[in-house]
C-alpha atoms as a PDB file:
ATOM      1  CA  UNK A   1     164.915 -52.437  82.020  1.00  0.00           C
ATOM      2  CA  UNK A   2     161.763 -53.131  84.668  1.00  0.00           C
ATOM      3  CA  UNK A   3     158.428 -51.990  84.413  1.00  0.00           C
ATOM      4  CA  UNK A   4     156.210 -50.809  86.948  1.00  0.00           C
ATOM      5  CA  UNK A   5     153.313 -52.253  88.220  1.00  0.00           C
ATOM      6  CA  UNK A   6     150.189 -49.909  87.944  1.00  0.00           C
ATOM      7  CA  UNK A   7     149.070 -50.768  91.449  1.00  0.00           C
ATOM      8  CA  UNK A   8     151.557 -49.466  93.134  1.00  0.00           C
ATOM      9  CA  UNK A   9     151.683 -45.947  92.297  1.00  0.00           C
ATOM     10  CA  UNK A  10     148.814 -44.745  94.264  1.00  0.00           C
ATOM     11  CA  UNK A  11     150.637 -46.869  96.923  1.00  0.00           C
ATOM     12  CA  UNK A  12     153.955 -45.750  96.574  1.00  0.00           C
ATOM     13  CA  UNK A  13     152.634 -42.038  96.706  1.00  0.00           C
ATOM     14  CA  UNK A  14     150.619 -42.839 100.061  1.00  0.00           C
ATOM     15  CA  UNK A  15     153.846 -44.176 101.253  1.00  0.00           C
ATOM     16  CA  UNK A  16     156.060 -40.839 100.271  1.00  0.00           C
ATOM     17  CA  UNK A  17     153.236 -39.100 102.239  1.00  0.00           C
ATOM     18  CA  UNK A  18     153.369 -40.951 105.784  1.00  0.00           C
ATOM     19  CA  UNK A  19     157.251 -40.597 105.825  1.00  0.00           C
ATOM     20  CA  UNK A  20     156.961 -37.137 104.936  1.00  0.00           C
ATOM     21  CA  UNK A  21     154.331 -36.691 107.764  1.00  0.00           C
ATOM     22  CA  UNK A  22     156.616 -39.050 110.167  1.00  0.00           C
ATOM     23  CA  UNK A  23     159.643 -36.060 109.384  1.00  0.00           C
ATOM     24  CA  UNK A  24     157.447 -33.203 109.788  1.00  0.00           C
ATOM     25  CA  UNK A  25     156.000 -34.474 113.324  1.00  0.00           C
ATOM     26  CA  UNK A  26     158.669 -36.342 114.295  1.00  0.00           C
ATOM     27  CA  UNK A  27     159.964 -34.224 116.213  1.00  0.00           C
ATOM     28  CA  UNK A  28     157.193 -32.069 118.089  1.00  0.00           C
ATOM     29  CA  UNK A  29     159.503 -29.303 119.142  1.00  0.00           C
ATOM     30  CA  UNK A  30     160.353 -28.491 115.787  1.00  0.00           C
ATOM     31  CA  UNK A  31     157.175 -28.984 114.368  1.00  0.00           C
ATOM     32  CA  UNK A  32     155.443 -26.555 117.157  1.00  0.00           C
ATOM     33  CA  UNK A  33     158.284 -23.904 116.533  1.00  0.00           C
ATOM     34  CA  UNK A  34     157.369 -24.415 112.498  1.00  0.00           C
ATOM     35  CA  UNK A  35     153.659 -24.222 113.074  1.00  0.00           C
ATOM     36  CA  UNK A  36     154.317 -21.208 115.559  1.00  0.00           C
ATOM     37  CA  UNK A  37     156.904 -19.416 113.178  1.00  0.00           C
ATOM     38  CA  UNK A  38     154.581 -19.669 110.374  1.00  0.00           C
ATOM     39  CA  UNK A  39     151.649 -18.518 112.227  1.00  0.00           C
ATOM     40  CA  UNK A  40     153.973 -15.472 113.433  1.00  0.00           C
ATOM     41  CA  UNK A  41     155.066 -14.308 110.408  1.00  0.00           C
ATOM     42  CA  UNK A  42     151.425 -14.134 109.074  1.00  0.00           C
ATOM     43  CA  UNK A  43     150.176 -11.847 112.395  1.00  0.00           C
ATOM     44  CA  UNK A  44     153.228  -9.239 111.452  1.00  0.00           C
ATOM     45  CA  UNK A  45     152.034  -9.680 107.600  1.00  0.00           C
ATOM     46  CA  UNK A  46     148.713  -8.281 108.351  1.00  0.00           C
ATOM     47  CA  UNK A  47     149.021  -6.028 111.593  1.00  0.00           C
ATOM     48  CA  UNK A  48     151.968  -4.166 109.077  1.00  0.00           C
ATOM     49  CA  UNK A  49     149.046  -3.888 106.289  1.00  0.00           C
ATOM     50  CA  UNK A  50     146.266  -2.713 108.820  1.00  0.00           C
ATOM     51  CA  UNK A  51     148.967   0.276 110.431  1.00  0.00           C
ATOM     52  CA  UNK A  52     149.899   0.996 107.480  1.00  0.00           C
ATOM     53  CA  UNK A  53     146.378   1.412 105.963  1.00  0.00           C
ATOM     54  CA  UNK A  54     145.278   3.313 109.229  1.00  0.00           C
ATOM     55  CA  UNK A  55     148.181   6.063 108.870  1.00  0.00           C
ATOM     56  CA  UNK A  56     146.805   6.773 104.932  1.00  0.00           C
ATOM     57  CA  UNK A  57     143.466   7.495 106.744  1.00  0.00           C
ATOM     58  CA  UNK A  58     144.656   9.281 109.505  1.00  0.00           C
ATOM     59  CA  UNK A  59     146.929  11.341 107.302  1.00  0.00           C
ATOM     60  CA  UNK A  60     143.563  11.801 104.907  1.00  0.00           C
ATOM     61  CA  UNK A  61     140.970  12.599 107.666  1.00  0.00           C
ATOM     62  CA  UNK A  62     141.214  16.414 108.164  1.00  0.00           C
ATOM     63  CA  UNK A  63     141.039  16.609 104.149  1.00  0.00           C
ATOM     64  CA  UNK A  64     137.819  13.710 103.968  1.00  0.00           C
ATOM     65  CA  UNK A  65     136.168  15.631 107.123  1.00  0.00           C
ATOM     66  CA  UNK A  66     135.492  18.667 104.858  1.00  0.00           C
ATOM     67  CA  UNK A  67     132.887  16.869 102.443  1.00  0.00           C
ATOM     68  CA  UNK A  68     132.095  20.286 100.597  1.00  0.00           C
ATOM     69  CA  UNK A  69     135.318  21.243  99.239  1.00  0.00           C
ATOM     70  CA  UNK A  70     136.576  19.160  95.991  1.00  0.00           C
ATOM     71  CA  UNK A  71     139.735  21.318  95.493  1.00  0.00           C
ATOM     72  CA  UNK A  72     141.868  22.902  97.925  1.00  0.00           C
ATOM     73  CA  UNK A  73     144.957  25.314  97.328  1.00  0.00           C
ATOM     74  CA  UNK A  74     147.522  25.926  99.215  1.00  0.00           C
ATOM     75  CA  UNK A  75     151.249  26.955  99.500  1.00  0.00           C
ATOM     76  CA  UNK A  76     153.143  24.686  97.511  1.00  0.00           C
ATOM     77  CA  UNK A  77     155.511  23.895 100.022  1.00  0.00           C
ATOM     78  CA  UNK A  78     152.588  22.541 102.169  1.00  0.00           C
ATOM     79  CA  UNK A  79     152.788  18.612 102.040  1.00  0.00           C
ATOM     80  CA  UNK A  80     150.320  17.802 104.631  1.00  0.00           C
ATOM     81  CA  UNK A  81     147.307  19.590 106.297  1.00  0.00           C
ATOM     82  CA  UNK A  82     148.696  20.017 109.836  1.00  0.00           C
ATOM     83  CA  UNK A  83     151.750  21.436 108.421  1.00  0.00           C
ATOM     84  CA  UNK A  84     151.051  25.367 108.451  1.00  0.00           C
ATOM     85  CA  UNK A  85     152.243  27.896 105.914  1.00  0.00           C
ATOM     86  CA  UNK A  86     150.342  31.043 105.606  1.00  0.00           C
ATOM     87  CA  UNK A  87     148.607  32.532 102.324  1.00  0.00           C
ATOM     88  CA  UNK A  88     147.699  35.617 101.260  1.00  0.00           C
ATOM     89  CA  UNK A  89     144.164  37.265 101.203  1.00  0.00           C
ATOM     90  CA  UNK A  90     145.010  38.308  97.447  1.00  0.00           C
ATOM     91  CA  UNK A  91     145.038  34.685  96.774  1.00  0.00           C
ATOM     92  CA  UNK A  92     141.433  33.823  98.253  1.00  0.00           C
ATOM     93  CA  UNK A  93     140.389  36.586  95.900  1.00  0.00           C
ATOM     94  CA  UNK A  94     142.235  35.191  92.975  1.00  0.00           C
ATOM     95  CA  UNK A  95     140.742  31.531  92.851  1.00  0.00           C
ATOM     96  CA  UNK A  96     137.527  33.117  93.346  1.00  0.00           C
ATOM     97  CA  UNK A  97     137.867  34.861  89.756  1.00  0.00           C
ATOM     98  CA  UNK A  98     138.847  31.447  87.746  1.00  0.00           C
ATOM     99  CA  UNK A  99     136.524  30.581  85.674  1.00  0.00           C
ATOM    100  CA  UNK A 100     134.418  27.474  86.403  1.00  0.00           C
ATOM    101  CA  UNK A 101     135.207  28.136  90.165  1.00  0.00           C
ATOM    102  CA  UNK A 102     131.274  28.666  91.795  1.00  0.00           C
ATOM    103  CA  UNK A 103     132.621  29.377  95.427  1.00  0.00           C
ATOM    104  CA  UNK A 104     136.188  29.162  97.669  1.00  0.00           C
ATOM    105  CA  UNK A 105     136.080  29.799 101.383  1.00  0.00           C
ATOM    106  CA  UNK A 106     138.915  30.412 103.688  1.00  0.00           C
ATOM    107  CA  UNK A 107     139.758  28.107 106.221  1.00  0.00           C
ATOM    108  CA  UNK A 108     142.795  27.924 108.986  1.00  0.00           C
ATOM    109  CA  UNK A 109     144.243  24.765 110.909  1.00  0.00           C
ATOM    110  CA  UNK A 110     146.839  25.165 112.854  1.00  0.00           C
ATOM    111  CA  UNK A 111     148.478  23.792 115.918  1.00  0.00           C
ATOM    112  CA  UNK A 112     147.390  25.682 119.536  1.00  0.00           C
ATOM    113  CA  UNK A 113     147.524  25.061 123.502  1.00  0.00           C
ATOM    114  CA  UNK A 114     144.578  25.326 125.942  1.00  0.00           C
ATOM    115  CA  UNK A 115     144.575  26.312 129.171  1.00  0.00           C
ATOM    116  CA  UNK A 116     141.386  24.969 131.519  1.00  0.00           C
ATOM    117  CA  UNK A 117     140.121  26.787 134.750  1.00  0.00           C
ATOM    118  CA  UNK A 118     141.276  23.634 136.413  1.00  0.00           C
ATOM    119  CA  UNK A 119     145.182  24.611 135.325  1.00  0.00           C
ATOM    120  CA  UNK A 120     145.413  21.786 132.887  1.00  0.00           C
ATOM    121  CA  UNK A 121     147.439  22.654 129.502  1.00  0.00           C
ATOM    122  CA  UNK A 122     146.661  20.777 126.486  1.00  0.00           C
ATOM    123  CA  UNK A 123     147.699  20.516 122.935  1.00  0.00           C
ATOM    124  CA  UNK A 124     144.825  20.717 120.203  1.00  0.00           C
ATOM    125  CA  UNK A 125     143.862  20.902 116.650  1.00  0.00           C
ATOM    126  CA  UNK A 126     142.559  25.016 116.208  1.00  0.00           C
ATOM    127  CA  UNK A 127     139.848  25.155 113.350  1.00  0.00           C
ATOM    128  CA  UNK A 128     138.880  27.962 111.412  1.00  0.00           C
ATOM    129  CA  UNK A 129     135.666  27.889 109.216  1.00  0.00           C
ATOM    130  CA  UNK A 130     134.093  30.442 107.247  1.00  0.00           C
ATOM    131  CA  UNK A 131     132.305  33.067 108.733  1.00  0.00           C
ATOM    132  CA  UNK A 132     129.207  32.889 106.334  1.00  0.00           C
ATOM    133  CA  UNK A 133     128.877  29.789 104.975  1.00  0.00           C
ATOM    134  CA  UNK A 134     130.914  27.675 108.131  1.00  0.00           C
ATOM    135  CA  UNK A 135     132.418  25.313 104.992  1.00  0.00           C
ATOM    136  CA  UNK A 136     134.784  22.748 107.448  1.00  0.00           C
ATOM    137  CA  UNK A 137     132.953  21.581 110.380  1.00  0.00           C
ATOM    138  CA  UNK A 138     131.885  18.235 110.337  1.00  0.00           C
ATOM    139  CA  UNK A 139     128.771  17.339 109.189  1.00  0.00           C
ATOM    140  CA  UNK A 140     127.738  15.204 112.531  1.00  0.00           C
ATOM    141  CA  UNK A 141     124.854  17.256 113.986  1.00  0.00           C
ATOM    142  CA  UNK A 142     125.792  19.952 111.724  1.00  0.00           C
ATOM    143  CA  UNK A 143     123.043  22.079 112.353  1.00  0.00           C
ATOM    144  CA  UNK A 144     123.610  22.494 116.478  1.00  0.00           C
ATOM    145  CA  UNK A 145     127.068  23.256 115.868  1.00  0.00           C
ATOM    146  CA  UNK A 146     126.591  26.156 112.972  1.00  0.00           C
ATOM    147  CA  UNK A 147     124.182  27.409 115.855  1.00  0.00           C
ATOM    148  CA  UNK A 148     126.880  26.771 118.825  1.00  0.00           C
ATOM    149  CA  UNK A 149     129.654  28.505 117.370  1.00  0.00           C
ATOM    150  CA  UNK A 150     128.044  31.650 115.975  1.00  0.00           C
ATOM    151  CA  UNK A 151     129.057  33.755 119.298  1.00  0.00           C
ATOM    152  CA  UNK A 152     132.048  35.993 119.918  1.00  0.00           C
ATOM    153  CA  UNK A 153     134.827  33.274 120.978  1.00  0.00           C
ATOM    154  CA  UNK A 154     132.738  30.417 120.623  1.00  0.00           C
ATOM    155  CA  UNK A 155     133.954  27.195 120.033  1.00  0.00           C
ATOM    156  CA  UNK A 156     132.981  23.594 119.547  1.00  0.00           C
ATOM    157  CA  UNK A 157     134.941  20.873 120.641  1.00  0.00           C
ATOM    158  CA  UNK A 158     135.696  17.363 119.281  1.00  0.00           C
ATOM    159  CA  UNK A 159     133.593  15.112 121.627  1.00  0.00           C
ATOM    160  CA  UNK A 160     135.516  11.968 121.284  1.00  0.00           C
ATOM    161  CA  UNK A 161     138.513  13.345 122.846  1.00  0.00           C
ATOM    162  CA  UNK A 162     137.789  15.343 125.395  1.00  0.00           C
ATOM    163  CA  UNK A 163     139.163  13.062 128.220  1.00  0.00           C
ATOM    164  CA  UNK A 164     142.634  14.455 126.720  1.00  0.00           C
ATOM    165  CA  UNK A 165     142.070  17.913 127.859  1.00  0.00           C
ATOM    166  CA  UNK A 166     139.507  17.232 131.301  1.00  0.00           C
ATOM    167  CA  UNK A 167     140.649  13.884 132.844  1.00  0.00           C
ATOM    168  CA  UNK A 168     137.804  13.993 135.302  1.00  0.00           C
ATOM    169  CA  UNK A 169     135.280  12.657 132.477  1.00  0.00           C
ATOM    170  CA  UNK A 170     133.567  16.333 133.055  1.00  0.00           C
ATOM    171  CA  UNK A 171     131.258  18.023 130.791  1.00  0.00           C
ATOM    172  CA  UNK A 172     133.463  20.352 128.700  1.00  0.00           C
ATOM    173  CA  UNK A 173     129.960  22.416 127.057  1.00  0.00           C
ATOM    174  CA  UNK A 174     130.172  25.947 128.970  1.00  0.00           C
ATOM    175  CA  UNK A 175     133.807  25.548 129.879  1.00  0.00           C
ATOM    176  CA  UNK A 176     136.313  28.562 129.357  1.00  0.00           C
ATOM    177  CA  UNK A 177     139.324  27.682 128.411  1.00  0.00           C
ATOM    178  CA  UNK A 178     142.612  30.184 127.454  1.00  0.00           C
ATOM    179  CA  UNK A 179     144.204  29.794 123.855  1.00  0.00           C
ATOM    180  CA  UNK A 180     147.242  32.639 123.265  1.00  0.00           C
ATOM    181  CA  UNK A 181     145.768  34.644 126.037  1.00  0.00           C
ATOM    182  CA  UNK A 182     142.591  34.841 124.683  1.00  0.00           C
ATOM    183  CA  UNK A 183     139.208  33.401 126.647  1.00  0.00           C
ATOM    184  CA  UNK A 184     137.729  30.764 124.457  1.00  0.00           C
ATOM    185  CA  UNK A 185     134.076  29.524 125.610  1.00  0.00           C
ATOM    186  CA  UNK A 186     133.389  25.997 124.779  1.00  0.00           C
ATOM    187  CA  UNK A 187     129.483  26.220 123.506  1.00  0.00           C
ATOM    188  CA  UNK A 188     128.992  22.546 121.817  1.00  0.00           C
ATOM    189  CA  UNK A 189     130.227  19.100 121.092  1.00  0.00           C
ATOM    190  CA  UNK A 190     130.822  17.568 117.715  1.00  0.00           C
ATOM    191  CA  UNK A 191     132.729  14.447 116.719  1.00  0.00           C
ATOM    192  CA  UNK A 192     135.448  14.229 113.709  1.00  0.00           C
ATOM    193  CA  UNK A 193     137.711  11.884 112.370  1.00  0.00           C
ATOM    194  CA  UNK A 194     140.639  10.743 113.897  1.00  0.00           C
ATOM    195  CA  UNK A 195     143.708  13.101 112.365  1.00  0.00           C
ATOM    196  CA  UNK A 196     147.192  11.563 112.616  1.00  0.00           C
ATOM    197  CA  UNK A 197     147.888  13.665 115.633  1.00  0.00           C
ATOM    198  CA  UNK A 198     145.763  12.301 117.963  1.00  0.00           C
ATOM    199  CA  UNK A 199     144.706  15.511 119.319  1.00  0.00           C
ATOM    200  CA  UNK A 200     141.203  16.963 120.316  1.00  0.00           C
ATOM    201  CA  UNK A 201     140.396  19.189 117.277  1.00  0.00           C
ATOM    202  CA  UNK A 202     138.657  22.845 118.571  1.00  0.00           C
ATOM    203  CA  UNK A 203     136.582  24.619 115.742  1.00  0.00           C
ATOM    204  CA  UNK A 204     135.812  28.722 115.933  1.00  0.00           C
ATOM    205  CA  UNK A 205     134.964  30.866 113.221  1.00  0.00           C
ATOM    206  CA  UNK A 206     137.678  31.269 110.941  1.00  0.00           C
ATOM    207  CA  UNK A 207     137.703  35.479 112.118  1.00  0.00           C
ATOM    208  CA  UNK A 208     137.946  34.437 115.852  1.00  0.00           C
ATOM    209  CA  UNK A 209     140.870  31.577 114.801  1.00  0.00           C
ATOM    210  CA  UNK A 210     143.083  33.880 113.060  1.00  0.00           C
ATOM    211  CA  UNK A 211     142.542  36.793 115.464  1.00  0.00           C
ATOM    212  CA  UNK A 212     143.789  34.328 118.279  1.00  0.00           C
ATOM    213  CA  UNK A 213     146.544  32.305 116.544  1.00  0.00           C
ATOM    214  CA  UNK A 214     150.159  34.126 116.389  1.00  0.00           C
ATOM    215  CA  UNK A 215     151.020  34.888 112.304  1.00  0.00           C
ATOM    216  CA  UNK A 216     153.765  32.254 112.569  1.00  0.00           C
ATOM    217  CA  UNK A 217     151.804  29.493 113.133  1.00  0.00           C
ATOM    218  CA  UNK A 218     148.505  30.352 110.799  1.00  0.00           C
ATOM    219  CA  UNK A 219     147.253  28.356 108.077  1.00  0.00           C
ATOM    220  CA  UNK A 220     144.976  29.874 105.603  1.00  0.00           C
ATOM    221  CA  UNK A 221     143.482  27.395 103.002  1.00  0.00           C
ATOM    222  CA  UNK A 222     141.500  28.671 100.622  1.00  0.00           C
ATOM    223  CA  UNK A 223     139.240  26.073  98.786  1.00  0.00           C
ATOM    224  CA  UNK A 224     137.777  26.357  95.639  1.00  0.00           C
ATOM    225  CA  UNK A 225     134.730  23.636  94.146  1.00  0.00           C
ATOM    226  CA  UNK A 226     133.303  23.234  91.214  1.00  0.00           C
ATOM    227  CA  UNK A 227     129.956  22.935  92.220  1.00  0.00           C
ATOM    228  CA  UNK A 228     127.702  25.428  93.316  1.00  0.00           C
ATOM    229  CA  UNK A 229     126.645  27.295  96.376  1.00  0.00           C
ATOM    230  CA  UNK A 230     123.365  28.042  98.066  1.00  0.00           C
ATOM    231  CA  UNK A 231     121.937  31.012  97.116  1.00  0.00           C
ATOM    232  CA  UNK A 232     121.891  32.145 100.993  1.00  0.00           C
ATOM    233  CA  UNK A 233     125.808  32.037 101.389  1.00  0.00           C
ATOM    234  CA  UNK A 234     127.632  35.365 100.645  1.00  0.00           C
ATOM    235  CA  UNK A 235     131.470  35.526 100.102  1.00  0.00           C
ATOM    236  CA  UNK A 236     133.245  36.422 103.741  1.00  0.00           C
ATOM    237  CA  UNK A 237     135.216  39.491 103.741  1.00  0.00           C
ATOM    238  CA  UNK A 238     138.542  38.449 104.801  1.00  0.00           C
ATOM    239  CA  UNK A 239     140.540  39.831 107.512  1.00  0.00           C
ATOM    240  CA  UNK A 240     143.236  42.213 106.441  1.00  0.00           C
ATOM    241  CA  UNK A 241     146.450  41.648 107.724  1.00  0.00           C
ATOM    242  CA  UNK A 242     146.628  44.935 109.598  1.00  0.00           C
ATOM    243  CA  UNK A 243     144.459  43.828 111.682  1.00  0.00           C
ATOM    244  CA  UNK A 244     147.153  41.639 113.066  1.00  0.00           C
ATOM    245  CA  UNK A 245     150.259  44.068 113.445  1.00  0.00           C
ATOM    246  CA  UNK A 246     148.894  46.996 114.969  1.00  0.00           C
ATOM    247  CA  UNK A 247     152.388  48.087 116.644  1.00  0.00           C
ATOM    248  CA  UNK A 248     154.308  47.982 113.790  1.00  0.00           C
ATOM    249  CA  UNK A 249     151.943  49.553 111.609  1.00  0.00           C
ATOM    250  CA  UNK A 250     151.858  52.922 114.391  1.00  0.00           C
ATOM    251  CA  UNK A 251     155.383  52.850 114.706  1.00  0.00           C
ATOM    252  CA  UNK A 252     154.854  52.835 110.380  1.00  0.00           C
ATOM    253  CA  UNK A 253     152.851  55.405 110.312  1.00  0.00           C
ATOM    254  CA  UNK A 254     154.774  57.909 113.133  1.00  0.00           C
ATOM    255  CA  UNK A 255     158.113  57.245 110.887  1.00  0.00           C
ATOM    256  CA  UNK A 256     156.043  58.613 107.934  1.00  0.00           C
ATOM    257  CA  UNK A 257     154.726  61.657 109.974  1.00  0.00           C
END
């Protein structure tokens, strides 16, 4: 049996620590490729966290850009906002008379193409808001915009993405533009959140919306909140749905005669 001297521990260890430095750096190719490897793998690491953290936002935008609405209802079969399945006007009327519910709005986002003056065509975001109480537009210079879009075919247009839709860099206020066939007039500029579409995000009043978006492709979302209203906002009358098959309801109507 030997015993160790108590000296040389802390001497031994310092050893054990330049040969383990000596086989690390030995080598420098290796020891760059470890260094860089390591350093790699920690820049995928967090860029994977930050995309995946920015697609939860950009999937939650449209639904965090409406401030006023704590509940909203919807088809069941609707997973996400941009995904468009139509509801009733009986069902707008039906949240309205739950108890504890103090006000629910309609509101329409669906998925449209713009035609400029110029001849450029571009995919956007089409916005309906209540009539009355314009629940839904963003609250960035809220007051212009309640005041911009009150006209017949008025719209206002996300400004932060307008270079999508004019290349030129051009001033898009007091531009006409064609949705469905229908002239759209471009009366102010507000600025929303990024949506996981990437595309410009037009807002009209939720009458004008629906009366230019084809039935297929509307979204109606009713929201209902908990808290209550100003006194100055009345409930909108919403648009029947005859309104938006006037052929086949006079074709209806001479098979009846």
């Amino acid at each position: 049996m030997a015993s160790l001297n108590s000296q040389s521990g802390p001497q031994s260890f310092l050893g054990m620590i330049g040969i383990a430095l000596k086989m690390l750096m030995g080598d420098p190719v290796k020891y760059f490729g470890l260094v860089f490897g390591i350093g790699f793998s920690t820049l995928l690491m967090s860029q994977q966290a930050s995309i995946f953290v920015g697609l939860l936002t950009w999937g939650a935008n449209p639904v965090l850009d409406v401030r006023q609405a704590q509940i909203w209802v919807m088809d069941p079969r609707v997973k996400q906002p941009d995904q468009g399945q139509p509801i009733s006007d009986q069902s707008l009327y039906r949240v309205r008379s739950v108890d504890g519910v103090a006000w629910a709005v309609p509101y329409a986002r669906s998925a449209a193409t713009v035609k400029t003056m110029q001849g450029n065509i571009a995919a956007i975001t089409l916005v309906g808001v209540d009539n009355q109480s314009m629940v839904g537009l963003p609250e960035e210079n809220l007051a212009n915009s309640m005041a911009a879009i009150r006209g017949r075919n008025a719209a206002i247009l996300d400004g932060n993405k307008t270079n999508l839709i004019w290349a030129d860099g051009r001033d898009p206020v007091g531009e006409v533009v064609e949705i469905n066939d229908n002239r759209v007039v471009v009366t102010g500029l507000t600025s929303s959140l990024a949506n996981f579409s990437g595309l410009p995000t037009l807002y009209m009043k939720y009458s004008d919306a629906i009366a230019i978006t084809p039935p297929l492709m509307r979204l109606r979302l009713p929201r209902q909140s908990a808290t209550s209203s100003p006194s100055s906002w009345s409930r909108p009358s919403p648009v029947l749905n005859q309104r938006l098959w006037p052929n086949g309801l006079q074709r209806l109507q001479a098979s009846k005669r």
